[in-house]
Protein backbone atom coordinates (compact mmCIF):
# COMPACT_ATOMS: atom_id res chain seq x y z
CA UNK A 1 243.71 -140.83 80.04
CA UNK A 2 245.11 -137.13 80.01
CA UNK A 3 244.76 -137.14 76.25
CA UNK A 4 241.30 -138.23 76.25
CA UNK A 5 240.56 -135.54 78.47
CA UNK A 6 242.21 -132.65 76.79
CA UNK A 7 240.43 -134.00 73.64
CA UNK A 8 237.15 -134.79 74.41
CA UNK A 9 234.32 -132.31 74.09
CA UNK A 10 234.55 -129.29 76.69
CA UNK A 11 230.89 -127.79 76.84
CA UNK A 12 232.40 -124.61 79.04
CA UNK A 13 234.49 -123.65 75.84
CA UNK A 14 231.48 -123.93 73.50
CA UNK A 15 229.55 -122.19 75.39
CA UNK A 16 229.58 -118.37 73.69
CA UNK A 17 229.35 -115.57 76.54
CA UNK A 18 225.69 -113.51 76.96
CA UNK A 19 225.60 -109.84 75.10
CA UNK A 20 222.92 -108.15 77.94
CA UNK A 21 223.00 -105.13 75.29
CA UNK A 22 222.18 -107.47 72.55
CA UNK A 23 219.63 -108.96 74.22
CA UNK A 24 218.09 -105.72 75.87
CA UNK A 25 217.85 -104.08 72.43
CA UNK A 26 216.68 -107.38 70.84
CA UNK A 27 213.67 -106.90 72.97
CA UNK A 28 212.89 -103.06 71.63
CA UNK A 29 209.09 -102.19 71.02
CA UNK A 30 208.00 -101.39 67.66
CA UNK A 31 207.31 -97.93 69.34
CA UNK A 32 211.00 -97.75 70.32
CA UNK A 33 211.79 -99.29 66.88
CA UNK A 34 209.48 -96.06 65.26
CA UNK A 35 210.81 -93.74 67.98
CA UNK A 36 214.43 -94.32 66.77
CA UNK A 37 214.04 -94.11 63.21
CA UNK A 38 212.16 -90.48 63.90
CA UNK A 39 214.93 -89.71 66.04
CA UNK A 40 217.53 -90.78 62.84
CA UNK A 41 215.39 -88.80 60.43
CA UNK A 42 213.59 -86.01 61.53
CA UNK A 43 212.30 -85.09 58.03
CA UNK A 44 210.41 -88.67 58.07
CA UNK A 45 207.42 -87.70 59.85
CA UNK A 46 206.11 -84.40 58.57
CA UNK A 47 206.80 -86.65 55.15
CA UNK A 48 204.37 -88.80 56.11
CA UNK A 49 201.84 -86.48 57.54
CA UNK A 50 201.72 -84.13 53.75
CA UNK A 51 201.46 -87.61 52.39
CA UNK A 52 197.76 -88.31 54.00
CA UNK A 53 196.95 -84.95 54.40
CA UNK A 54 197.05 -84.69 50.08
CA UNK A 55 195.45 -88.04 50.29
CA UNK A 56 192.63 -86.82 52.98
CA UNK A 57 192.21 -83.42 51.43
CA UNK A 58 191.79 -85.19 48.05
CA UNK A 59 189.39 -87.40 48.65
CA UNK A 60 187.23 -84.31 50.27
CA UNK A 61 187.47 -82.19 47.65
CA UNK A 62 187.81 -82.85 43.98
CA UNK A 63 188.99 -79.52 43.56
CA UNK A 64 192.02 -80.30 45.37
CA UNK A 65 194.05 -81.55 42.73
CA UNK A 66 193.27 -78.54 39.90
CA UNK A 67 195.79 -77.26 38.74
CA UNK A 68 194.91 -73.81 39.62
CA UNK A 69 194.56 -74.66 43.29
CA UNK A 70 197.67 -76.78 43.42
CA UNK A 71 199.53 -73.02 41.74
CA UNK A 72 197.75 -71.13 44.69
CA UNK A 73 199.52 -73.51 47.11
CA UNK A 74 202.63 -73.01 45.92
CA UNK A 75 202.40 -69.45 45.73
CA UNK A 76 201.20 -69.03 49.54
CA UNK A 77 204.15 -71.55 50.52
CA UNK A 78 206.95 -68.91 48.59
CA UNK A 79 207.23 -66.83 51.41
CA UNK A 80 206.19 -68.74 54.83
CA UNK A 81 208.60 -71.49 53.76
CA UNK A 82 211.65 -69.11 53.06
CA UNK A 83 211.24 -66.98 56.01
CA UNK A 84 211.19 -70.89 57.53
CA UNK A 85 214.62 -71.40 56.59
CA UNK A 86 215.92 -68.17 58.11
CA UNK A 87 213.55 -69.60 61.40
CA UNK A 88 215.48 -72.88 60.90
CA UNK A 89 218.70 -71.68 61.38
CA UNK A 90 217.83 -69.85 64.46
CA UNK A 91 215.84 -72.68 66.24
CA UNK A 92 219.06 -75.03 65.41
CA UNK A 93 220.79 -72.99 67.70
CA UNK A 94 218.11 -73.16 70.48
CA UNK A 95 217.25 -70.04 69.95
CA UNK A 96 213.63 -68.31 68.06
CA UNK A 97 213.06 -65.02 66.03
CA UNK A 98 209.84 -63.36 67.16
CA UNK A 99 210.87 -60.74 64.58
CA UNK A 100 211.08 -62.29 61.27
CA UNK A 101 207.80 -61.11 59.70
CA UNK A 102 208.26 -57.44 60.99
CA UNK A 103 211.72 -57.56 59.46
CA UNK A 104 210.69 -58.69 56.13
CA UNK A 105 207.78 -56.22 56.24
CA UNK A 106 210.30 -53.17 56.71
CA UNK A 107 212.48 -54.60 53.97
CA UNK A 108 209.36 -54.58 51.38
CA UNK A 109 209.10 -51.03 52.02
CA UNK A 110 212.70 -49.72 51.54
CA UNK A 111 212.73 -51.87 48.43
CA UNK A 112 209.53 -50.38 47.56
CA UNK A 113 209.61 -47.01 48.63
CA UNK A 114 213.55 -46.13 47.70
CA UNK A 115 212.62 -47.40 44.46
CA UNK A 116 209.28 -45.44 43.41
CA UNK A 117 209.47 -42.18 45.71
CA UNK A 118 213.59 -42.07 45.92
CA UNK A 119 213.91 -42.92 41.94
CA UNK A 120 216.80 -45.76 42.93
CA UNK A 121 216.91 -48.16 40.48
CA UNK A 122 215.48 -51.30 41.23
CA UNK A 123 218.64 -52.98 41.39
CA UNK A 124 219.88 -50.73 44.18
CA UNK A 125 216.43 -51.06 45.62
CA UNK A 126 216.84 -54.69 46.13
CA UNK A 127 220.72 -54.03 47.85
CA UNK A 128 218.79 -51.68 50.50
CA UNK A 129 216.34 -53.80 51.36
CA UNK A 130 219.31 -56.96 51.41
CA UNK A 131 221.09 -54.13 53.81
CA UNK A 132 217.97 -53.69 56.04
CA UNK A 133 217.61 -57.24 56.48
CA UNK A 134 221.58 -57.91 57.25
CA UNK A 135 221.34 -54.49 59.87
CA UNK A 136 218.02 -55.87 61.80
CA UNK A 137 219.99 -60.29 62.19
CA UNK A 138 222.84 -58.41 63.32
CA UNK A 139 221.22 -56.25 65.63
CA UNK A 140 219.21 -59.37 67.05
CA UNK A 141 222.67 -61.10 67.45
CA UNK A 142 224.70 -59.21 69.00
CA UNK A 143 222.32 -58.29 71.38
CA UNK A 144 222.14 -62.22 71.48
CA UNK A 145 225.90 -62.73 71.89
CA UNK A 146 227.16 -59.64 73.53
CA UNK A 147 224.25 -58.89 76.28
CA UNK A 148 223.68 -62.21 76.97
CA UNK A 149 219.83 -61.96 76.33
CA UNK A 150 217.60 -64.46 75.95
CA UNK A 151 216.39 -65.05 71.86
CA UNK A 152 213.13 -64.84 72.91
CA UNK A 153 213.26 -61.54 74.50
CA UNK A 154 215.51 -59.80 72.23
CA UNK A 155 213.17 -60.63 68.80
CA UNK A 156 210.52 -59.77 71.26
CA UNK A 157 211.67 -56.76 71.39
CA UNK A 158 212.35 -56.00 68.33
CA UNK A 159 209.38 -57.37 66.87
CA UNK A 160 207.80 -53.94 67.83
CA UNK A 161 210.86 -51.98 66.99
CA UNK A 162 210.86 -53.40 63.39
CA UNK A 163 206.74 -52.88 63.13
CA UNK A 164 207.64 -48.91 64.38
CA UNK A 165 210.04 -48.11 62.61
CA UNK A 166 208.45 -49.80 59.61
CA UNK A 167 205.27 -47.77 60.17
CA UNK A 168 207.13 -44.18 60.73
CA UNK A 169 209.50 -44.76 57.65
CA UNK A 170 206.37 -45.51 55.20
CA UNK A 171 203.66 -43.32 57.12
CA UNK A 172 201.46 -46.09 56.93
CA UNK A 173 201.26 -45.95 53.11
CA UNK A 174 200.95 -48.86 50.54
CA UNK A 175 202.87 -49.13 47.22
CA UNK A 176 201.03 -50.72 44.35
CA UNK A 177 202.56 -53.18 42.00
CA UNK A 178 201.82 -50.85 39.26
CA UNK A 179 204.35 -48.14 40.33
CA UNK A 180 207.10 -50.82 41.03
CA UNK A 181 210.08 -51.35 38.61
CA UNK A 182 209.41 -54.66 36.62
CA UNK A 183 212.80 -56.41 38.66
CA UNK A 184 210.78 -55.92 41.97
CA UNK A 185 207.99 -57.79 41.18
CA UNK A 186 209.46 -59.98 38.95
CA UNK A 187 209.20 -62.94 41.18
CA UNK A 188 205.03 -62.67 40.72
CA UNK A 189 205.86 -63.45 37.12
CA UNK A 190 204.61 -67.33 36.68
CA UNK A 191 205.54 -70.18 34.07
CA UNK A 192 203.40 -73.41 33.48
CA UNK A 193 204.79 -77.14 34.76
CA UNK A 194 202.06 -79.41 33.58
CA UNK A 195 199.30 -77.32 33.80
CA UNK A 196 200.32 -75.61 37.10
CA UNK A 197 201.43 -72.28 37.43
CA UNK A 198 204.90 -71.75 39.11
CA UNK A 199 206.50 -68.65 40.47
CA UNK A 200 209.57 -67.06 39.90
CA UNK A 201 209.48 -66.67 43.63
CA UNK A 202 208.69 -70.18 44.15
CA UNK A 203 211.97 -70.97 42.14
CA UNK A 204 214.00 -68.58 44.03
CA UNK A 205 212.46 -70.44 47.15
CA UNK A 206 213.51 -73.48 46.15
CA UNK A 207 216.96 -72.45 45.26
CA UNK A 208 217.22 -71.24 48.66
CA UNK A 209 216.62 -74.43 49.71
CA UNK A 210 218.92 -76.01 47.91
CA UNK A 211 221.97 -73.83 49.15
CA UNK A 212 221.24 -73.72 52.26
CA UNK A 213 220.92 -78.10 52.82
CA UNK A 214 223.88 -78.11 50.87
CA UNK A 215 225.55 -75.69 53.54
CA UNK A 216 224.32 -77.42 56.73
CA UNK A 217 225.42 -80.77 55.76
CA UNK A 218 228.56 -80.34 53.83
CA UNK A 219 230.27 -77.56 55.32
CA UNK A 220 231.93 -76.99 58.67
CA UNK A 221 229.64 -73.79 59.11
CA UNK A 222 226.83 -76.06 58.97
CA UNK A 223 227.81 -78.51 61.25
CA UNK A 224 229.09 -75.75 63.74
CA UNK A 225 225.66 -74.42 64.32
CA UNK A 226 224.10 -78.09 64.92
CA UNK A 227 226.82 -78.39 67.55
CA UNK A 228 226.20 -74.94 69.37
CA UNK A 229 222.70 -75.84 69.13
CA UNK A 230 222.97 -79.64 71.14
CA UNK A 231 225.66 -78.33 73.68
CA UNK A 232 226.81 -75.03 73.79
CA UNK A 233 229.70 -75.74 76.19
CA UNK A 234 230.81 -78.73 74.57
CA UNK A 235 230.99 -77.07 71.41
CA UNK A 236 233.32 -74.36 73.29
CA UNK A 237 235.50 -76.81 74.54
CA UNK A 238 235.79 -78.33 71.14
CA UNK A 239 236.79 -75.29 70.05
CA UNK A 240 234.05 -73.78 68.15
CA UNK A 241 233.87 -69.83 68.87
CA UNK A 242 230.25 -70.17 69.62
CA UNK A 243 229.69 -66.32 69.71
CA UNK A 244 230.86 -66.16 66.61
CA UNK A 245 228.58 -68.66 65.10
CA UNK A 246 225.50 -67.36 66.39
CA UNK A 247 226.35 -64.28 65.36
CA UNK A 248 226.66 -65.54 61.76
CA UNK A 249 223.33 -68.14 62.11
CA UNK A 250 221.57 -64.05 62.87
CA UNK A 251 223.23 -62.43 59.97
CA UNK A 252 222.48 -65.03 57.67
CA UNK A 253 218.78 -65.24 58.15
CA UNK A 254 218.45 -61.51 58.54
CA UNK A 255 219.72 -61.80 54.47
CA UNK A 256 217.27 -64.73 53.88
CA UNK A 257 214.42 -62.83 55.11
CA UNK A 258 215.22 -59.79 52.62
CA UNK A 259 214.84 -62.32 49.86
CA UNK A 260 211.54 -63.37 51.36
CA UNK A 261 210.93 -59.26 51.03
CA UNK A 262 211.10 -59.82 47.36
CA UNK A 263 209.51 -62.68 47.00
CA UNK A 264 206.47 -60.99 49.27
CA UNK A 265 206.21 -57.95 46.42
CA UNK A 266 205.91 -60.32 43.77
CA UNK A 267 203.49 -62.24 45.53
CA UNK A 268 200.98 -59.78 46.51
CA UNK A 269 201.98 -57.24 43.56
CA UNK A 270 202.60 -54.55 46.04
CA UNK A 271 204.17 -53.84 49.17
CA UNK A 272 202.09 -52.78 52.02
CA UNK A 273 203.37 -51.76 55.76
CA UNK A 274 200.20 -54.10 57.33
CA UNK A 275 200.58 -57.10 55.68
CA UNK A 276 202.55 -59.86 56.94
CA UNK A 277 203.70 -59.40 60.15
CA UNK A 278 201.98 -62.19 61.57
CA UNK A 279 204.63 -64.13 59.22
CA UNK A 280 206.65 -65.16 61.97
CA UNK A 281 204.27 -66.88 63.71
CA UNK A 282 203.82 -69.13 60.22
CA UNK A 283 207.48 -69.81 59.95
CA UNK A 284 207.94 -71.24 63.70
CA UNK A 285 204.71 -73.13 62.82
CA UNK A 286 206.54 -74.30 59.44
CA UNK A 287 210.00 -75.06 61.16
CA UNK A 288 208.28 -77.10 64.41
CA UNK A 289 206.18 -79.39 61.99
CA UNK A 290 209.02 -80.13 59.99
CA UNK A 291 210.68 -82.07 62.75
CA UNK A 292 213.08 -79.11 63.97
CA UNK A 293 213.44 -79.22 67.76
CA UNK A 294 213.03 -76.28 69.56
CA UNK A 295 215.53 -77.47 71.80
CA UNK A 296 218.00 -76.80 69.06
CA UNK A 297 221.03 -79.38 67.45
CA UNK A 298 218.11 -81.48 65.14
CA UNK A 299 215.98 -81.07 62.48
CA UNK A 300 216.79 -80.76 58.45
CA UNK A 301 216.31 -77.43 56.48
CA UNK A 302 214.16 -79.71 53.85
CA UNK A 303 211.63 -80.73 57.30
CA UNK A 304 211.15 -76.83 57.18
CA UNK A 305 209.97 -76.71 53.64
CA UNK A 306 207.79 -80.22 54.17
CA UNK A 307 206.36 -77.92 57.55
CA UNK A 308 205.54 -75.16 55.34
CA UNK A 309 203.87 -77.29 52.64
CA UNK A 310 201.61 -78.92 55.46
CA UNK A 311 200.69 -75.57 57.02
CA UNK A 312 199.60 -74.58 53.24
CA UNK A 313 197.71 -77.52 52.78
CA UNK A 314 195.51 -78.29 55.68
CA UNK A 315 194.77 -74.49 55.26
CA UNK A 316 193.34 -74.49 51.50
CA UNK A 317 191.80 -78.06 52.16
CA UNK A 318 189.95 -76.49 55.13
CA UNK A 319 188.91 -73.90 53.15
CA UNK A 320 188.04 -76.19 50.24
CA UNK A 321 185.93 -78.32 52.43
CA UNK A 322 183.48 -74.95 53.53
CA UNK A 323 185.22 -74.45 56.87
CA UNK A 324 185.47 -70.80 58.62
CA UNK A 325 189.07 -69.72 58.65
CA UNK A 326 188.56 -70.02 62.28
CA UNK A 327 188.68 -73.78 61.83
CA UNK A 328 192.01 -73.06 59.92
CA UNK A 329 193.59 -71.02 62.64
CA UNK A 330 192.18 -73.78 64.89
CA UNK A 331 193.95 -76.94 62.76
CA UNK A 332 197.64 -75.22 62.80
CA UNK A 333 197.06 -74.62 66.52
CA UNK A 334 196.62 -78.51 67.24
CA UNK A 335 199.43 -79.16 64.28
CA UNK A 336 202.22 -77.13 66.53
CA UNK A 337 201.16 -79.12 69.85
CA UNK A 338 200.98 -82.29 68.34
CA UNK A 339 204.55 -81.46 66.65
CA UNK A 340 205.87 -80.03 70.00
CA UNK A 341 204.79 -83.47 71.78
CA UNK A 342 206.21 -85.72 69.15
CA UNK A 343 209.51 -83.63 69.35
CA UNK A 344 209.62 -84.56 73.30
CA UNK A 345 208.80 -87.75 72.64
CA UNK A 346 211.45 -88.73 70.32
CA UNK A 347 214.07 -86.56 72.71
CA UNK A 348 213.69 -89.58 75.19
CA UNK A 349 215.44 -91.93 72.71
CA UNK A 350 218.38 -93.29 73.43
CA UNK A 351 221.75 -92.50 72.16
């Protein structure tokens, strides 16, 4: 009787316990399901919104897809999308550069003026305007690291420094492409891909971008600055020598945006002391599309150059499609708030 018992069926053993995770997560919204995967891959959905906007803008306007405007495109991207990688770095670390487009202004006009009133040669020219650019990050980090100021405030402030000094140094005067050494504007100089004409700077652009992923995923640099930018104190007590690396993150896009100096000459074929210092206000606009957060530790440098792309785009198909530039100004403004809501939305995910 005792050994039918023991070997008869037992239901109680059979029975496998209940996973309450399993089955909370099992039950997951498509929303939550979409919410996750933005969370997983920030790039994903400023991917999908140049996808329809080509599509949209397409359809509007035949013109779209010439290969003339598609070279125009590229050419207006060059600079707002590498002065969006130096912006990239910063906003990893929680931080923003008011400052960017003033710095790269200044930097156009050592490069220009050292090199057609100074006589420097145009290599030389290019090291001073790389040494402007590393002078005016360091300057904005240290007052970052050592006074303890808010990012915001400090490129605030030297937002106007940069514009002064920038318009005291050149005395308001323009430099035309055709005093410039050829090396200066070189990056103006295009080639043909089927049909479409590509920039040197474009190229240099893209090499940029290239580096710079390659650094922020596969080097301990890189994944430094996501940590300072998630948790500052955790990262401390890990011990990461957070000072340090913000210092760098400043450093390194002050040398970025000197590039995006060159790049600027060759684009415009001159160097001017008025002209882009509204810059900075495209490159946050680039960096927040691209799935960055503003609250630092997530986002991709290649969201950055899909933000800039979409910025370029929706601006050329507005224009395209016979609307005021108003209209243009008017599109970005909804793009950043829509981007800035989407960013808090998929910060609620869980983890």
């Amino acid at each position: 009787m005792s050994n039918a018992t023991q070997t008869g069926p037992n239901p109680t053993a059979e029975r496998k316990p209940v996973d309450l995770a399993a089955e909370f997560l099992d039950r997951s919204t498509p929303l939550s399901r979409v919410r996750n995967a933005l969370h997983r891959y920030p790039a994903l959905s400023p991917a999908l919104v140049l996808v329809i906007a080509v599509i949209v803008f397409g359809i509007i306007s035949p013109r779209f897809f010439l290969a003339n405007n598609l070279s125009l495109i590229t050419q207006q991207v060059a600079v707002v999308g590498t002065l969006a990688i130096a912006q990239t770095l910063i906003i990893l670390t929680a931080g923003i550069d008011l400052s960017v487009g003033a710095m790269m202004v200044m930097a156009t006009m050592v490069i220009a003026q050292t090199a057609t009133q100074n006589n420097v040669p145009a290599p030389l020219a290019l090291l001073l305007g790389l040494v402007v650019g590393l002078a005016a990050g360091t300057l904005n980090g240290l007052l970052v690291t050592r006074l303890k100021l808010p990012p915001f405030i400090v490129t605030l402030g030297t937002l106007n420094i940069f514009v002064a000094l920038n318009l005291l140094y050149s005395h308001s005067a323009s430099v035309v492409g055709q005093d410039l050494p050829n090396l200066i504007t070189a990056t103006g100089n295009t080639f043909k891909i089927g049909g479409i004409g590509i920039t040197y700077g474009v190229v240099t652009m893209l090499i940029l971008y290239v580096i710079m992923a390659f650094i922020m995923s596969k080097t301990a640099w890189g994944r430094h600055v996501y940590a300072v930018g998630d948790d500052k104190e955790s990262a401390r007590l890990a011990g990461i020598r957070v000072n340090r690396v913000l210092l760098s993150v400043y450093i390194a896009a002050g040398a970025i945006v000197a590039v995006a100096a060159w790049i600027q000459i060759g684009r415009a074929d001159a160097a001017s002391p008025n002209a882009g210092v509204d810059l900075n206000l495209d490159s946050i606009t680039a960096v927040v599309i691209g799935g960055t957060s503003l609250f630092g530790g997530r986002g991709t440098i290649w969201g950055s150059l899909l933000g800039a792309l979409i910025v370029g785009i929706f601006r050329n198909g507005l224009a395209l499609a016979g609307l005021d530039v108003l209209y243009q100004t008017l599109a970005v403004g909804v793009l950043i708030i829509v981007a800035v809501a989407l960013d808090q939305w998929i910060r609620k995910v869980r983890k």
